[in-house]
C-alpha atoms as a PDB file:
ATOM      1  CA  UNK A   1       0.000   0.000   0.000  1.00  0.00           C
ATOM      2  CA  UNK A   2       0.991   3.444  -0.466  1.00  0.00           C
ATOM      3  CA  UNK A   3       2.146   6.506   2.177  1.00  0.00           C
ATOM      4  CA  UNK A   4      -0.445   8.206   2.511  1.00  0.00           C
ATOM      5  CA  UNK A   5      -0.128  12.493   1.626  1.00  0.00           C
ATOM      6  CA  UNK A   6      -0.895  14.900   4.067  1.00  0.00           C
ATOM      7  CA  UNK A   7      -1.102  18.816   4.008  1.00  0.00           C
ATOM      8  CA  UNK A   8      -1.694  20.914   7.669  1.00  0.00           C
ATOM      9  CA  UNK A   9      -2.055  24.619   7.875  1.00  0.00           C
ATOM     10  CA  UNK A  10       0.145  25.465  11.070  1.00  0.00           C
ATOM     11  CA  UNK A  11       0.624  28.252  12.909  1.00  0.00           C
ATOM     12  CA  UNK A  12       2.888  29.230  15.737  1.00  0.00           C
ATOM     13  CA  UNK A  13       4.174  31.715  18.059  1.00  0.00           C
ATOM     14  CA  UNK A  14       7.834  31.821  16.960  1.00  0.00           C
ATOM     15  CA  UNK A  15       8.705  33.285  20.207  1.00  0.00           C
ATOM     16  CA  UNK A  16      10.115  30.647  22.069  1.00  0.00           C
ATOM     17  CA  UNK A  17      12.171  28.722  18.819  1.00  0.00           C
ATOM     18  CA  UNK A  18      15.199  29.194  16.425  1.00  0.00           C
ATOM     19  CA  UNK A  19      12.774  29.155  13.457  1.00  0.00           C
ATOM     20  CA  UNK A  20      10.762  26.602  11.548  1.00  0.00           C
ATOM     21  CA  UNK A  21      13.756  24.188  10.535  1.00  0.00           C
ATOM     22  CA  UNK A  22      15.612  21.872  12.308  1.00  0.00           C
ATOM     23  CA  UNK A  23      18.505  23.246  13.617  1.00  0.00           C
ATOM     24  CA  UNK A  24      21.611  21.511  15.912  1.00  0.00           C
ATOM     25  CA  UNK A  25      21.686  24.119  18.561  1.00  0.00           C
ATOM     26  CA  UNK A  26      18.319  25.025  19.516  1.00  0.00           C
ATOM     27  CA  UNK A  27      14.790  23.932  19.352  1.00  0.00           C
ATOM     28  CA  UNK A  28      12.929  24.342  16.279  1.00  0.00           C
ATOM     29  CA  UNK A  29       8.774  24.182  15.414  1.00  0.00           C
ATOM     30  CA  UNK A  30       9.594  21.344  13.070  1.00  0.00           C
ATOM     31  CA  UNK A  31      11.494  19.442  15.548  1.00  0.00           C
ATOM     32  CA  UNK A  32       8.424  19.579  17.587  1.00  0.00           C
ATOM     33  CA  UNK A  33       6.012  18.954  15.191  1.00  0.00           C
ATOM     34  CA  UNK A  34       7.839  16.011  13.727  1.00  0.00           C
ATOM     35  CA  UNK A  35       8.216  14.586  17.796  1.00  0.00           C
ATOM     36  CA  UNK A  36       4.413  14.094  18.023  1.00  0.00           C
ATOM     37  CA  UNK A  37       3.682  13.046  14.714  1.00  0.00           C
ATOM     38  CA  UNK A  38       5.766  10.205  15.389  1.00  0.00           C
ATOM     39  CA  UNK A  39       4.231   9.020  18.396  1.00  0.00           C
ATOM     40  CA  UNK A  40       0.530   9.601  16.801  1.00  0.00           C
ATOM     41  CA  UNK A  41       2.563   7.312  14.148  1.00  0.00           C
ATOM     42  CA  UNK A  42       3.405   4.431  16.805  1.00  0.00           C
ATOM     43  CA  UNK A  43       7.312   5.880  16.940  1.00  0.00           C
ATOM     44  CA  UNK A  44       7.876   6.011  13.139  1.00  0.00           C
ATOM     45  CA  UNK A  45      10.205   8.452  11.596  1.00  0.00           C
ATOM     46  CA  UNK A  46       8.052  11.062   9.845  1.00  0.00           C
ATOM     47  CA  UNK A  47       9.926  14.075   7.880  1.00  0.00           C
ATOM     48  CA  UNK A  48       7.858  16.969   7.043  1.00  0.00           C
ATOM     49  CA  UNK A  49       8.379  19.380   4.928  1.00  0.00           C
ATOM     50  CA  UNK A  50       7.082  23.163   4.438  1.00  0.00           C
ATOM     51  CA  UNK A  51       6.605  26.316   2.211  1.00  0.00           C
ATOM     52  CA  UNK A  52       9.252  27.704   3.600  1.00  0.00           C
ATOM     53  CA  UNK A  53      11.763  28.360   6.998  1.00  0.00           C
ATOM     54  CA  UNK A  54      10.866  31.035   9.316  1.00  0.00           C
ATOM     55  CA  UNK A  55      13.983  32.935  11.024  1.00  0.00           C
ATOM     56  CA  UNK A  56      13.762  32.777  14.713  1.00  0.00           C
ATOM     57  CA  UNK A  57      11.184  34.696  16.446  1.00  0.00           C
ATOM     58  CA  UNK A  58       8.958  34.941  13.514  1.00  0.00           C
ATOM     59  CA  UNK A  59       5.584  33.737  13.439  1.00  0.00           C
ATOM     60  CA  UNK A  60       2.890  32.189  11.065  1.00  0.00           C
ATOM     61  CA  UNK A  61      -0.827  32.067  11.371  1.00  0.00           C
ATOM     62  CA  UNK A  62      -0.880  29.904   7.626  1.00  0.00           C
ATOM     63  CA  UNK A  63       2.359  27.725   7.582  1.00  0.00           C
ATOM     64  CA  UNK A  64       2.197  25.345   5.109  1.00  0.00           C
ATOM     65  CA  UNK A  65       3.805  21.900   5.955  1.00  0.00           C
ATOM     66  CA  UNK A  66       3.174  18.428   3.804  1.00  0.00           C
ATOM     67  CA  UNK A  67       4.461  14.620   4.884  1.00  0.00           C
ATOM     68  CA  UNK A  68       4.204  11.682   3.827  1.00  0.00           C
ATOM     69  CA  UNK A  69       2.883   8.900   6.631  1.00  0.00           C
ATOM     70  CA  UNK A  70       3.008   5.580   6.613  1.00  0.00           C
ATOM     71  CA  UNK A  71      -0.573   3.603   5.875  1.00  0.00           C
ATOM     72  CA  UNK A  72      -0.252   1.594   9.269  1.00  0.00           C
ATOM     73  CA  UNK A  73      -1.754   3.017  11.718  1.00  0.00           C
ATOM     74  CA  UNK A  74      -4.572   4.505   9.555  1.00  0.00           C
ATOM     75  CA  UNK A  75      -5.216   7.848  11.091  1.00  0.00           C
ATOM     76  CA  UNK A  76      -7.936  10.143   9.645  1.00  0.00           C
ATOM     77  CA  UNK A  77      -8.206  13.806   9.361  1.00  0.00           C
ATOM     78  CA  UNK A  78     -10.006  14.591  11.925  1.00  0.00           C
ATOM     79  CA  UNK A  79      -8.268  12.250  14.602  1.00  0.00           C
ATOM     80  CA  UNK A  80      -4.811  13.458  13.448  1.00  0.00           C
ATOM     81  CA  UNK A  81      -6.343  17.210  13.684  1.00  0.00           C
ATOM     82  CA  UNK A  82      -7.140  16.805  17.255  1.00  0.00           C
ATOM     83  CA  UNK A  83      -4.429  14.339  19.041  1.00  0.00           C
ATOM     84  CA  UNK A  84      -1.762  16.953  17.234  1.00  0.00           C
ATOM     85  CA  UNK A  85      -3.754  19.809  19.088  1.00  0.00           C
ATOM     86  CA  UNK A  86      -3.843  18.090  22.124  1.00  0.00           C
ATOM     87  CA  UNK A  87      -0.149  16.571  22.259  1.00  0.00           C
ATOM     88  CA  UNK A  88       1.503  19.801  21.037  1.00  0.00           C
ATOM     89  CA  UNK A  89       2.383  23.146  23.104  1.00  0.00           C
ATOM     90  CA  UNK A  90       0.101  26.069  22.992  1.00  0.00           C
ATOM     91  CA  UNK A  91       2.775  27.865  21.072  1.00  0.00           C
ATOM     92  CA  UNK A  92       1.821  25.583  18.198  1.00  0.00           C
ATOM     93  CA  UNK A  93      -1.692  24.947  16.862  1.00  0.00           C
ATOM     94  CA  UNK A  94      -2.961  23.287  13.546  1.00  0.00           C
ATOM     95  CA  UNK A  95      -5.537  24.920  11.821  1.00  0.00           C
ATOM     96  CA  UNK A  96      -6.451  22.432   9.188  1.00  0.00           C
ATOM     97  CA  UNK A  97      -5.169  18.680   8.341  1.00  0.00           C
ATOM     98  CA  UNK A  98      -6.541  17.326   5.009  1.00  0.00           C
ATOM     99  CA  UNK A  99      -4.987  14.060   2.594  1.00  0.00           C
ATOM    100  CA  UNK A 100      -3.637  15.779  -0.610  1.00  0.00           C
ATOM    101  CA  UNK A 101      -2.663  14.065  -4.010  1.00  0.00           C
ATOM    102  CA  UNK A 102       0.592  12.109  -3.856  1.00  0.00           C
ATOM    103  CA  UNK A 103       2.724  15.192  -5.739  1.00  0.00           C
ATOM    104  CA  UNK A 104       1.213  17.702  -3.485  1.00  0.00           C
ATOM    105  CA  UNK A 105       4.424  19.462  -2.362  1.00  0.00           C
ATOM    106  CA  UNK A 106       4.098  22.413   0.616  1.00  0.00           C
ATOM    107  CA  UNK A 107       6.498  24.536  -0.922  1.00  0.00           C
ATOM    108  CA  UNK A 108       6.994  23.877  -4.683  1.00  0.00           C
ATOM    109  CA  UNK A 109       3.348  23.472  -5.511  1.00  0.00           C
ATOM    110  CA  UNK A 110       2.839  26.980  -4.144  1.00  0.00           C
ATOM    111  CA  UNK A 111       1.645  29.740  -6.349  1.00  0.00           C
ATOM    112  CA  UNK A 112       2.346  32.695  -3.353  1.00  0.00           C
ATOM    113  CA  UNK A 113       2.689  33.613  -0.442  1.00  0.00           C
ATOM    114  CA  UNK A 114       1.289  36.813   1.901  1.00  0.00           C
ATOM    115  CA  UNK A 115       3.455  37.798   4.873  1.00  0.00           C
ATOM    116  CA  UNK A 116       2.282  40.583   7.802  1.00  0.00           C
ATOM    117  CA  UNK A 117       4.462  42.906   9.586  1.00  0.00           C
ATOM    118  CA  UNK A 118       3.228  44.774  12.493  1.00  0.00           C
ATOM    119  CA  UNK A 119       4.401  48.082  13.968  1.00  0.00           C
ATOM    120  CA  UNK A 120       2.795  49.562  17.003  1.00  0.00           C
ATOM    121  CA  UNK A 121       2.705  53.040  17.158  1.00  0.00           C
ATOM    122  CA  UNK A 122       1.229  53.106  21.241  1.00  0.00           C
ATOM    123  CA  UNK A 123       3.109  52.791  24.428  1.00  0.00           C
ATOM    124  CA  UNK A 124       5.543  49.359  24.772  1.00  0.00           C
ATOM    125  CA  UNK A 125       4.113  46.754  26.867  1.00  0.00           C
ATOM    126  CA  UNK A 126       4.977  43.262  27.228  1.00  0.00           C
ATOM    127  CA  UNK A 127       2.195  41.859  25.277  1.00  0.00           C
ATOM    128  CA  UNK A 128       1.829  43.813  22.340  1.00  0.00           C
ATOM    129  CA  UNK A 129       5.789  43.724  22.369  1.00  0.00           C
ATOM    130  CA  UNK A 130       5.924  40.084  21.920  1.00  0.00           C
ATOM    131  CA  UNK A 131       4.501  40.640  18.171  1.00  0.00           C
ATOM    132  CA  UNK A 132       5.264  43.987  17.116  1.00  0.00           C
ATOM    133  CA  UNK A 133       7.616  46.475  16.444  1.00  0.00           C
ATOM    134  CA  UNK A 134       7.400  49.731  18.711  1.00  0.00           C
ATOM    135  CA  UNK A 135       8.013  52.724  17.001  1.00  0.00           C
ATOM    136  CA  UNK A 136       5.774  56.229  18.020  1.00  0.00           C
ATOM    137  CA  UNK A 137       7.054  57.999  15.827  1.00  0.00           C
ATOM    138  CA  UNK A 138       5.385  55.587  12.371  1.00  0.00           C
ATOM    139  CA  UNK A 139       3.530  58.347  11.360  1.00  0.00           C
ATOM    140  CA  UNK A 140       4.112  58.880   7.924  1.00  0.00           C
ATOM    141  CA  UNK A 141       1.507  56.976   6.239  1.00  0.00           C
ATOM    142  CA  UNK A 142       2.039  59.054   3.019  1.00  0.00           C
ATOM    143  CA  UNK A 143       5.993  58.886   2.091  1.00  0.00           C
ATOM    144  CA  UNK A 144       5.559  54.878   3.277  1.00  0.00           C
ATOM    145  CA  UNK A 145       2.258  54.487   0.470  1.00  0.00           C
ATOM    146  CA  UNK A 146       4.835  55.981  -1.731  1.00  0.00           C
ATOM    147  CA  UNK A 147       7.308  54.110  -1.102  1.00  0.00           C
ATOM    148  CA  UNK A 148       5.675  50.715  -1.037  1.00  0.00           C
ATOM    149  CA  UNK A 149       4.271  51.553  -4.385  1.00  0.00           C
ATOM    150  CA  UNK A 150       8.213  51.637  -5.896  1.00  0.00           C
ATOM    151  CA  UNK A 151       8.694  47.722  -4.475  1.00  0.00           C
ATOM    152  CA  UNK A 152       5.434  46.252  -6.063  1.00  0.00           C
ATOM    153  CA  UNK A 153       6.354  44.893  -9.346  1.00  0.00           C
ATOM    154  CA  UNK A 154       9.282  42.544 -10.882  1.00  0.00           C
ATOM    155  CA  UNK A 155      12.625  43.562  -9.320  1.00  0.00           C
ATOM    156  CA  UNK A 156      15.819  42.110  -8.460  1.00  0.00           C
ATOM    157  CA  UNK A 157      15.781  42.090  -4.575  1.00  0.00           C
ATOM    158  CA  UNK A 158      19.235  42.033  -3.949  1.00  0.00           C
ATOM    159  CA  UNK A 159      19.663  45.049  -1.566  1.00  0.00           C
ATOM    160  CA  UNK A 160      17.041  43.255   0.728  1.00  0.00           C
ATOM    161  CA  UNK A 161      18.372  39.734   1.328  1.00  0.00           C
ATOM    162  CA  UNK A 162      20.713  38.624   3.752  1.00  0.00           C
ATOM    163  CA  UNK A 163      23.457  35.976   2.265  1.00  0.00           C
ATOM    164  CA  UNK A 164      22.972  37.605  -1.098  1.00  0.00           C
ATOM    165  CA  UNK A 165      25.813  35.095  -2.987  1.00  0.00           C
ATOM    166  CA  UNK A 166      23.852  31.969  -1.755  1.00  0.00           C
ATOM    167  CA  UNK A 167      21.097  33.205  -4.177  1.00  0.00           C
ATOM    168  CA  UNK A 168      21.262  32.152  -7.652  1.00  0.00           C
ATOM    169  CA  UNK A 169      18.352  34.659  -8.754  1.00  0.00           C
ATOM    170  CA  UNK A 170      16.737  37.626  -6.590  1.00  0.00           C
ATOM    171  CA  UNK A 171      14.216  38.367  -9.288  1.00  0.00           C
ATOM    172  CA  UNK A 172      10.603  38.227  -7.492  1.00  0.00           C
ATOM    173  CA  UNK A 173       7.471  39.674  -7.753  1.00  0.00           C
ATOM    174  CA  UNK A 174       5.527  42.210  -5.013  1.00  0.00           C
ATOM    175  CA  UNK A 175       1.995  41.871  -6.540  1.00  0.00           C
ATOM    176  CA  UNK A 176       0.931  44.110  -3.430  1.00  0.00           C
ATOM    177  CA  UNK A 177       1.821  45.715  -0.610  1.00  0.00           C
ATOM    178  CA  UNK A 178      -1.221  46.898   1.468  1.00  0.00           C
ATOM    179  CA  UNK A 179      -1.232  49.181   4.472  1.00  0.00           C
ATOM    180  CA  UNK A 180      -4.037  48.953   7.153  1.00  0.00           C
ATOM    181  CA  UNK A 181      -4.810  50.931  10.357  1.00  0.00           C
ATOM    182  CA  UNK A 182      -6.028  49.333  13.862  1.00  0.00           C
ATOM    183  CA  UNK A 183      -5.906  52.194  16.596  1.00  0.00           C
ATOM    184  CA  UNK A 184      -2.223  51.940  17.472  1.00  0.00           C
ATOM    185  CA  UNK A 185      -1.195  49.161  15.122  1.00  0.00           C
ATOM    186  CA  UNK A 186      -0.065  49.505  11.353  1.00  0.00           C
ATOM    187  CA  UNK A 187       0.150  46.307   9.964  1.00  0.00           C
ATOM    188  CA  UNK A 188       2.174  45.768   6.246  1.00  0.00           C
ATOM    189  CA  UNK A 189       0.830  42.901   4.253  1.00  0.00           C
ATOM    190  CA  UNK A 190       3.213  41.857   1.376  1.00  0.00           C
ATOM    191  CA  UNK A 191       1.575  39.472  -1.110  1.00  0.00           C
ATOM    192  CA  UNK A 192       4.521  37.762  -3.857  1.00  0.00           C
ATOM    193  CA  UNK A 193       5.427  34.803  -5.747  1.00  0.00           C
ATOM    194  CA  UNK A 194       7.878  34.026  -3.482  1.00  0.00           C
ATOM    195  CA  UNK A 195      10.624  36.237  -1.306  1.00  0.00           C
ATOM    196  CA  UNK A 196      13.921  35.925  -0.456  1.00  0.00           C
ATOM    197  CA  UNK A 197      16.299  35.139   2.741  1.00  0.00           C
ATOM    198  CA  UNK A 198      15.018  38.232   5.138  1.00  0.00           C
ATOM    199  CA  UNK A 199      13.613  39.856   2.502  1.00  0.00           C
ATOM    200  CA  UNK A 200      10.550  41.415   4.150  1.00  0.00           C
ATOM    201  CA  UNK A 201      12.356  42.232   7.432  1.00  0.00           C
ATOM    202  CA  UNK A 202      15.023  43.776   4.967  1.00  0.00           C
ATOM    203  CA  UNK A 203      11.958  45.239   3.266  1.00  0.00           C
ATOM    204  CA  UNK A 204      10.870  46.637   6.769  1.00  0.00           C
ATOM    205  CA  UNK A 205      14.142  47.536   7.992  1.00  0.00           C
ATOM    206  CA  UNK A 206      14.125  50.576   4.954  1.00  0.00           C
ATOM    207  CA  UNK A 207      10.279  51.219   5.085  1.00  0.00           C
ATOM    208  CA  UNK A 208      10.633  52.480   8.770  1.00  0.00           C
ATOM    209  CA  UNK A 209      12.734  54.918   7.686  1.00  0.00           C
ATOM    210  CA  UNK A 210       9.908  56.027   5.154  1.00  0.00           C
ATOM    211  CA  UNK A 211       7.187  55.567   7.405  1.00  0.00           C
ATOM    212  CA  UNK A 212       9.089  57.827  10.066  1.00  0.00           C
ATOM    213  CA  UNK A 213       9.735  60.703   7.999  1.00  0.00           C
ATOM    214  CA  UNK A 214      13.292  60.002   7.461  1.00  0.00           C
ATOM    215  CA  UNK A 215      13.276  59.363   4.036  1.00  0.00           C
ATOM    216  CA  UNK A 216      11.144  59.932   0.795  1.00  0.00           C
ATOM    217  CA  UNK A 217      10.673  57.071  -1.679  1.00  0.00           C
ATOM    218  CA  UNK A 218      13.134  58.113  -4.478  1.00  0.00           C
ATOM    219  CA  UNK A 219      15.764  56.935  -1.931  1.00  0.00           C
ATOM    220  CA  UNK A 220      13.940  54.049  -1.402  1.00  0.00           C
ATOM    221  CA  UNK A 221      13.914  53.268  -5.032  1.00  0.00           C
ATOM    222  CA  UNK A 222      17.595  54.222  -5.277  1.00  0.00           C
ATOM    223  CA  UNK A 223      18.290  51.734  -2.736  1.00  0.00           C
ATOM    224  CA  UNK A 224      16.258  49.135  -4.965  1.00  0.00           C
ATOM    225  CA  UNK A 225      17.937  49.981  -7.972  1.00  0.00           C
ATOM    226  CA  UNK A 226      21.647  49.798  -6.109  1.00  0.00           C
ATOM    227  CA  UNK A 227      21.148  46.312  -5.717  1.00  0.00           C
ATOM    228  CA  UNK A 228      23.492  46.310  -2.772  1.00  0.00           C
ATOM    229  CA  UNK A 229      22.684  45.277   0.593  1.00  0.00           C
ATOM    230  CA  UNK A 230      25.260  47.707   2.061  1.00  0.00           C
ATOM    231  CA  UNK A 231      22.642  50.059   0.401  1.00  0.00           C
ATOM    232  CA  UNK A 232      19.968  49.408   2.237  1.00  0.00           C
ATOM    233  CA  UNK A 233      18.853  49.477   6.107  1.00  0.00           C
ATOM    234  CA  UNK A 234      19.207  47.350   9.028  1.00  0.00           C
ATOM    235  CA  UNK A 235      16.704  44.327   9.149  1.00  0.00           C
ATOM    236  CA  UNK A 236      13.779  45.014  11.121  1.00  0.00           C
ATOM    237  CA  UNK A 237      13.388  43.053  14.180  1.00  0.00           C
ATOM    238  CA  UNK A 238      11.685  39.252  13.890  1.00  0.00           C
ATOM    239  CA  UNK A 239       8.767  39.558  16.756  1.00  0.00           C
ATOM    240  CA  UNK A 240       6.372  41.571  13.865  1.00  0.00           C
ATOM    241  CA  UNK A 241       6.752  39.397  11.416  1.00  0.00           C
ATOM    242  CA  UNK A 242       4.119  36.963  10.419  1.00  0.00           C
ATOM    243  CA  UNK A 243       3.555  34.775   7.408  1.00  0.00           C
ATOM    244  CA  UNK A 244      -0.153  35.069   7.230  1.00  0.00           C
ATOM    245  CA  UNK A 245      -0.958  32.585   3.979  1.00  0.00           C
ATOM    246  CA  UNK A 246       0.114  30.657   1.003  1.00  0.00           C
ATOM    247  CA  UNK A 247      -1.295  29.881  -1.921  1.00  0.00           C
ATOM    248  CA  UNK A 248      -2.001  27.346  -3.967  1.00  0.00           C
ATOM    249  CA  UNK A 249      -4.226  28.964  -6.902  1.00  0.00           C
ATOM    250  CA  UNK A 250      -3.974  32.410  -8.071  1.00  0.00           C
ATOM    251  CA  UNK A 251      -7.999  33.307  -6.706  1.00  0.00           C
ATOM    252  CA  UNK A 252      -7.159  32.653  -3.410  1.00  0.00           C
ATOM    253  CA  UNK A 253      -3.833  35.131  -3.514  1.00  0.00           C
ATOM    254  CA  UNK A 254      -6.486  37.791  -5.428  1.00  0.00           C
ATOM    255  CA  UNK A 255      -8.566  37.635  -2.778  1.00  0.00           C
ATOM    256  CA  UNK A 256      -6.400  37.540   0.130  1.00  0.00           C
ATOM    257  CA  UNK A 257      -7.383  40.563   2.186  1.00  0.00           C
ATOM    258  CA  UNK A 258      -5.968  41.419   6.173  1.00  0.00           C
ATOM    259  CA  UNK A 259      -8.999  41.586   8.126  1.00  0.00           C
ATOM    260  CA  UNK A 260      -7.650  42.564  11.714  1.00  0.00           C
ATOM    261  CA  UNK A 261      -4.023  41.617  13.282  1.00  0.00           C
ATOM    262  CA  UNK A 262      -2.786  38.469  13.203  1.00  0.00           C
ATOM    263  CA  UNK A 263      -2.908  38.243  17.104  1.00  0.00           C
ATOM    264  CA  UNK A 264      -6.750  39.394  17.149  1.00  0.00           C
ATOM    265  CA  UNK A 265      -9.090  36.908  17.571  1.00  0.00           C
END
């Protein structure tokens, strides 16, 4: 008999872990993930695999992961939906666990992906702080519009990646960057075929600048254009970063729209 395919929608507080992937040194969410699947799997060795690694600290609300298990035990959707949510750490919750053709890849059947990053614009507190970036001063809704509007498109991203000579090709396509208001809380929602090492904290390391008043968007552009990472600004901090979705068809990415934070309920 054959493995049987799965795709789960994951998402995590990043808080606590040294990113999505497996790592020597530290604990990982795939490390954890992997753990309990194994025992729901009576102590098999399952490998997982996702749309992509998140840094350390980052989070995800619509991580993408797809394995291939074993057809002893059989274990159906809903039973592998809820022992996962019981076994794992409130850090880590799966939001959907469906069987998926046997090609079904997580990350090279994707079409897109939509990432959030959050800046809070209120007084620091621990909670908020845990998934945003504090800045007061974010007021410059304008210059950052502006701005944003000179990344959408098909550029080479090379002044915002990290690692840039580990890349074979930084060409990618923004298809949107949208900017939304909640009291306090700007939230950045960058929609793309795909993105690079870093590339929206890069991304958000320059746009503060913008949305502070400290620059206008021709340097922004110029910085683009340099396609030197020297060029560019520090990477913004990981604790507002979120990858909110990805996407499978090209309706789904269309209609993609940021309803509230990704830590609202």
């Amino acid at each position: 008999m054959k493995n049987i395919r799965w795709f789960m929608e994951v998402a995590y507080d990043g808080t606590d872990y040294l990113g999505w992937q497996i790592q020597p040194d530290g604990l990982t969410v795939q490390e954890v993930l992997e753990e309990k699947l194994g025992m729901i799997y009576a102590n098999q060795l399952i490998r997982t695999e996702s749309s992509g690694r998140t840094d350390a600290g980052v989070h995800a609300l619509g991580q993408a992961v797809t394995f291939s298990a074993p057809c002893r035990p059989i274990v159906q959707d809903w039973k592998l939906y809820k022992a996962l949510n019981r076994m794992l750490p409130q850090s880590i919750r799966i939001r959907e666990a469906r069987e998926v053709e046997e090609k079904f890849h997580a990350r090279f059947s994707a079409a897109g992906k939509a990432y959030t990053y959050v800046i809070n614009r209120g007084l620091p507190n621990p909670f908020s702080d845990r998934w945003s970036w504090n800045m007061g001063d974010f007021t410059d809704l304008c210059e950052l519009r502006k701005s944003c509007d000179r990344l959408v498109g098909v550029h080479d991203f090379s002044s915002f990646t990290v690692d840039r000579k580990e890349i074979d090709d930084a060409v990618r396509t923004i298809f949107r960057i949208e900017i939304h208001e909640f009291g306090d809380l700007v939230c950045l929602t960058f929609v793309g075929d795909g993105f690079l090492y870093k590339m929206i904290r890069s991304l958000m390391g320059t746009l503060a600048f913008a949305g502070t008043g400290k620059i206008k968007a021709d340097e922004v552009e110029e910085i683009l254009q340099s396609r030197k990472r020297a060029a560019a600004h520090d990477t913004a901090p990981a604790q507002g970063l979120f990858l909110m979705k990805v996407f499978y068809d090209e309706e789904s990415m269309k209609k993609f729209k940021l309803e509230k934070p990704p830590f609202w309920n």
